[in-house]
C-alpha atoms as a PDB file:
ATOM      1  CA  UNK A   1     -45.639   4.375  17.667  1.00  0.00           C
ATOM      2  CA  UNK A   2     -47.553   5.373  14.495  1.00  0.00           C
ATOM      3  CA  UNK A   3     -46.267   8.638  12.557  1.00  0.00           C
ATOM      4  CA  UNK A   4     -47.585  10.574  10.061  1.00  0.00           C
ATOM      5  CA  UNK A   5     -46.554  12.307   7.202  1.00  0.00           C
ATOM      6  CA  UNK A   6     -46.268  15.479   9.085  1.00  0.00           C
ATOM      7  CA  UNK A   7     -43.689  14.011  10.807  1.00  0.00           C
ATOM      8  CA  UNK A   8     -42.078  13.315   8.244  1.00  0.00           C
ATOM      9  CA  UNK A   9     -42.191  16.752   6.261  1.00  0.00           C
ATOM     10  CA  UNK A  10     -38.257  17.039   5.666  1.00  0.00           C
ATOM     11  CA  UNK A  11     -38.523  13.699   3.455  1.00  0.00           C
ATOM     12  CA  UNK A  12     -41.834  13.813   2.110  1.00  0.00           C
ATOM     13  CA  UNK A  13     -40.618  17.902   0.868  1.00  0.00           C
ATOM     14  CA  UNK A  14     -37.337  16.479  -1.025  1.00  0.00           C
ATOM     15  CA  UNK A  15     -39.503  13.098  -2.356  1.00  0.00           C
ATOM     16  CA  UNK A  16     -42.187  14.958  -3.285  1.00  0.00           C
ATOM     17  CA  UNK A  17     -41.450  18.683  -4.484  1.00  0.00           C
ATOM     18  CA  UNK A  18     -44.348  21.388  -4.818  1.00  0.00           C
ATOM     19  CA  UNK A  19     -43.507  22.674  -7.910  1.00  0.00           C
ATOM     20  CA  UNK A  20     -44.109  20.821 -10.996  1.00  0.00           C
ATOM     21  CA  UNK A  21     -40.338  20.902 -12.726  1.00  0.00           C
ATOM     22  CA  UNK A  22     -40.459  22.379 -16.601  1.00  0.00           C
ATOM     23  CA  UNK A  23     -38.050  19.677 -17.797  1.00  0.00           C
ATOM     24  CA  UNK A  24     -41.475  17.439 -18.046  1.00  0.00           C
ATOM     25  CA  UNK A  25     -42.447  19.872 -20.048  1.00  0.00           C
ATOM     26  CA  UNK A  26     -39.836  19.867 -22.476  1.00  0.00           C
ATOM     27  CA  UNK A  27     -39.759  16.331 -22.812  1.00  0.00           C
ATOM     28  CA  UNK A  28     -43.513  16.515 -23.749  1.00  0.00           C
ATOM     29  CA  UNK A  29     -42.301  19.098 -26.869  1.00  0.00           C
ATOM     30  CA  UNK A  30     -39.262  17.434 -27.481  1.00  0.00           C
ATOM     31  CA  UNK A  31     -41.930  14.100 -28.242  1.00  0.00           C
ATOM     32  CA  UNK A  32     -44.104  16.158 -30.127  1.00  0.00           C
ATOM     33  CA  UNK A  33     -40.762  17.531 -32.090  1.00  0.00           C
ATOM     34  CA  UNK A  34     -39.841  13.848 -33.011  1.00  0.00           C
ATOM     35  CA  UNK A  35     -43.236  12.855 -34.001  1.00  0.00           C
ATOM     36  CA  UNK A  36     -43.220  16.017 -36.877  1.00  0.00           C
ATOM     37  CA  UNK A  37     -39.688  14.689 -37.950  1.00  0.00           C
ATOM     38  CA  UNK A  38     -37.629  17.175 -36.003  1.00  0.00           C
ATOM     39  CA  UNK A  39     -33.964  16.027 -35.575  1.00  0.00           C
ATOM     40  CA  UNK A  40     -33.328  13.270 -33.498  1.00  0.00           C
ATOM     41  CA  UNK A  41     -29.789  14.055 -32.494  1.00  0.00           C
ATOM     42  CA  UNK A  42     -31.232  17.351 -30.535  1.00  0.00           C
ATOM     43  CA  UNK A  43     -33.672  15.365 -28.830  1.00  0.00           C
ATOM     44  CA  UNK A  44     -31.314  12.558 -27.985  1.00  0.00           C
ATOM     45  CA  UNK A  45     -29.055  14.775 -26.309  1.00  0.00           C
ATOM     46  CA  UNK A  46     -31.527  17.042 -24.219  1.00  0.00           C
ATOM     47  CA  UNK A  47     -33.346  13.646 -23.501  1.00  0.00           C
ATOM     48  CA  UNK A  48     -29.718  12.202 -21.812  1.00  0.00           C
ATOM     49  CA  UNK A  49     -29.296  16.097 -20.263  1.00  0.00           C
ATOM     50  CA  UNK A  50     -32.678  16.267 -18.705  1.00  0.00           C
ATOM     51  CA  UNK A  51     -32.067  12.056 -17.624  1.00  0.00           C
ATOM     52  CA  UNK A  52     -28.733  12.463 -16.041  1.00  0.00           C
ATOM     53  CA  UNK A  53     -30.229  15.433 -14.092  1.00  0.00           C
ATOM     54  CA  UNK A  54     -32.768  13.585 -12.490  1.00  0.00           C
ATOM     55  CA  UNK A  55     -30.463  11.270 -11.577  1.00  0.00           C
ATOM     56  CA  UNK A  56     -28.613  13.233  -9.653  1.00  0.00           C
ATOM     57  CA  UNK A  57     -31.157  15.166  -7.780  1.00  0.00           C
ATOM     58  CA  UNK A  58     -32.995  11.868  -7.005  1.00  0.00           C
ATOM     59  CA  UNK A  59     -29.690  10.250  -5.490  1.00  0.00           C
ATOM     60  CA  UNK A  60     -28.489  13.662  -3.897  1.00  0.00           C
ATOM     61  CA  UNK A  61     -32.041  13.683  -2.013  1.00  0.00           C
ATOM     62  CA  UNK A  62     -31.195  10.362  -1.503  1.00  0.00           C
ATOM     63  CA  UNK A  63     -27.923  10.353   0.366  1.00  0.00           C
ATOM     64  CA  UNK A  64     -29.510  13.477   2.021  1.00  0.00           C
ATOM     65  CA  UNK A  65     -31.938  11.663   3.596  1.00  0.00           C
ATOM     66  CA  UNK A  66     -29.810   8.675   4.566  1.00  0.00           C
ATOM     67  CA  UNK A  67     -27.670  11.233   6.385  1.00  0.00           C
ATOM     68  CA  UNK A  68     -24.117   9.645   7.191  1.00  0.00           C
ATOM     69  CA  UNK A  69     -25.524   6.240   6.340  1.00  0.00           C
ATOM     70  CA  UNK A  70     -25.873   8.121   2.040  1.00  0.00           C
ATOM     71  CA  UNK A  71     -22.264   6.885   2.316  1.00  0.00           C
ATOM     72  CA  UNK A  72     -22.232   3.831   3.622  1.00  0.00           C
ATOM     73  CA  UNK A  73     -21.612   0.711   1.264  1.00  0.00           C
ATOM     74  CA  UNK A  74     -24.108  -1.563   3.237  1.00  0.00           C
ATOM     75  CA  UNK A  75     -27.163   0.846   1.967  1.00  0.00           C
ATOM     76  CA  UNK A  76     -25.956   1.205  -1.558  1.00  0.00           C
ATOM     77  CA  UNK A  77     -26.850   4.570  -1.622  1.00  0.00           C
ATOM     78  CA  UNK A  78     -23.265   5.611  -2.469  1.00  0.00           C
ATOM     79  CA  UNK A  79     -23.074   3.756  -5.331  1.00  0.00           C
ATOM     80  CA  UNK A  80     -25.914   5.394  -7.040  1.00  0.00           C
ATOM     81  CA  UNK A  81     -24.724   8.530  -6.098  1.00  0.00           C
ATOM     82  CA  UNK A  82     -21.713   7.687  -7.617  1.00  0.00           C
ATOM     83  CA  UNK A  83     -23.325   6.621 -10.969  1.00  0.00           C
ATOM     84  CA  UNK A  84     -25.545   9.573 -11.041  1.00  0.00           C
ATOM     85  CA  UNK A  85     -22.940  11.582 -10.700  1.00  0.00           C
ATOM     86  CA  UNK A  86     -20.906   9.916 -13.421  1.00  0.00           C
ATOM     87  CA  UNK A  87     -23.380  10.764 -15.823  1.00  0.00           C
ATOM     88  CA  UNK A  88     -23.273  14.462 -15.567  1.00  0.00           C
ATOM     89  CA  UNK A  89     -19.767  14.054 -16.920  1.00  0.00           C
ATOM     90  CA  UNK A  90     -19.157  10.847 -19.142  1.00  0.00           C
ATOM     91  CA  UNK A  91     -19.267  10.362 -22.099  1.00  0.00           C
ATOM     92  CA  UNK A  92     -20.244  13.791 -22.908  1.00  0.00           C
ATOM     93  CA  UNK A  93     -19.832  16.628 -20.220  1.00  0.00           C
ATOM     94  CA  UNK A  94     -23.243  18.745 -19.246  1.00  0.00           C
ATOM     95  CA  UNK A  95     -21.501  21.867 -20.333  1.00  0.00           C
ATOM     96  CA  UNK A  96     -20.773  20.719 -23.571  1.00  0.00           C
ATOM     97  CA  UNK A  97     -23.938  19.006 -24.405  1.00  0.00           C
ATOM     98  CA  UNK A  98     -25.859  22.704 -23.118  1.00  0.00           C
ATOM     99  CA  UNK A  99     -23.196  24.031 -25.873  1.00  0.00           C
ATOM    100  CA  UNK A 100     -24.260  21.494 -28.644  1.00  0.00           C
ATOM    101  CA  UNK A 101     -27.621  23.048 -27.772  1.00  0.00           C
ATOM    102  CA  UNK A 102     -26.829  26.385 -27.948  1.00  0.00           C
ATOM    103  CA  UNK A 103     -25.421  26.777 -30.938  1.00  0.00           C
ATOM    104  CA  UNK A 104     -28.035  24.254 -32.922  1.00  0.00           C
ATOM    105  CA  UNK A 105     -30.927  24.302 -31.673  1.00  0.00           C
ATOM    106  CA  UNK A 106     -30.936  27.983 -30.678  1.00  0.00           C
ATOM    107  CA  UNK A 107     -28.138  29.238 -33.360  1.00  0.00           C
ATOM    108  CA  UNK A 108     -26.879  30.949 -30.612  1.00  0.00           C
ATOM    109  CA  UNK A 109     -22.630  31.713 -31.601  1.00  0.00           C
ATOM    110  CA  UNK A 110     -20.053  29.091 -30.643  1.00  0.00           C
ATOM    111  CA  UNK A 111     -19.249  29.537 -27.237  1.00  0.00           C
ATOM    112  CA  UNK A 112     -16.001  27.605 -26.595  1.00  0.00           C
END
């Protein structure tokens, strides 16, 4: 039996979202920042941010999709899950990386 991509809209909708996400954007200004000599500490950081979120959305869709099976060792789909998820917290925690930004980039006060 042949399906379509209709059939499929629960997948295709977490694969493929409608909205065009604005950290693509920021990577495009972060480039641009690096080409005029902005500093590359900043960039490298909001570069691993932005990486280790994708990550994790891609393998969260991913062990959504594979239902039960996400967490099965035969599919390896826990494993990247697992390694996604590692990244949001070693070496540097998210929260303190958004910090870093915070007070640096946007010389917003020292938060913690």
């Amino acid at each position: 039996m042949k399906r379509d991509a209709a059939q499929r809209e629960a997948i295709w909708s977490r694969i493929f979202p409608d909205k065009t996400p604005t950290e693509g954007l920021q990577s495009q200004r972060l480039a641009q920042l690096n080409m005029a000599g902005g500093n590359i500490r900043n960039i490298a950081l909001n570069a691993a941010f932005l990486a280790a979120d994708a990550a994790f959305k891609a393998a969260d869709a991913a062990v959504q999709t594979h239902g039960g099976f996400g967490y099965a060792s035969e599919y390896h789909v826990e494993r990247y899950f697992r390694e996604a998820r590692l990244q949001r917290i070693a070496p540097v925690p998210q929260e303190m990386v958004l910090n870093y930004l915070a007070e640096h980039v946007l010389g917003l006060p020292r938060s913690y």
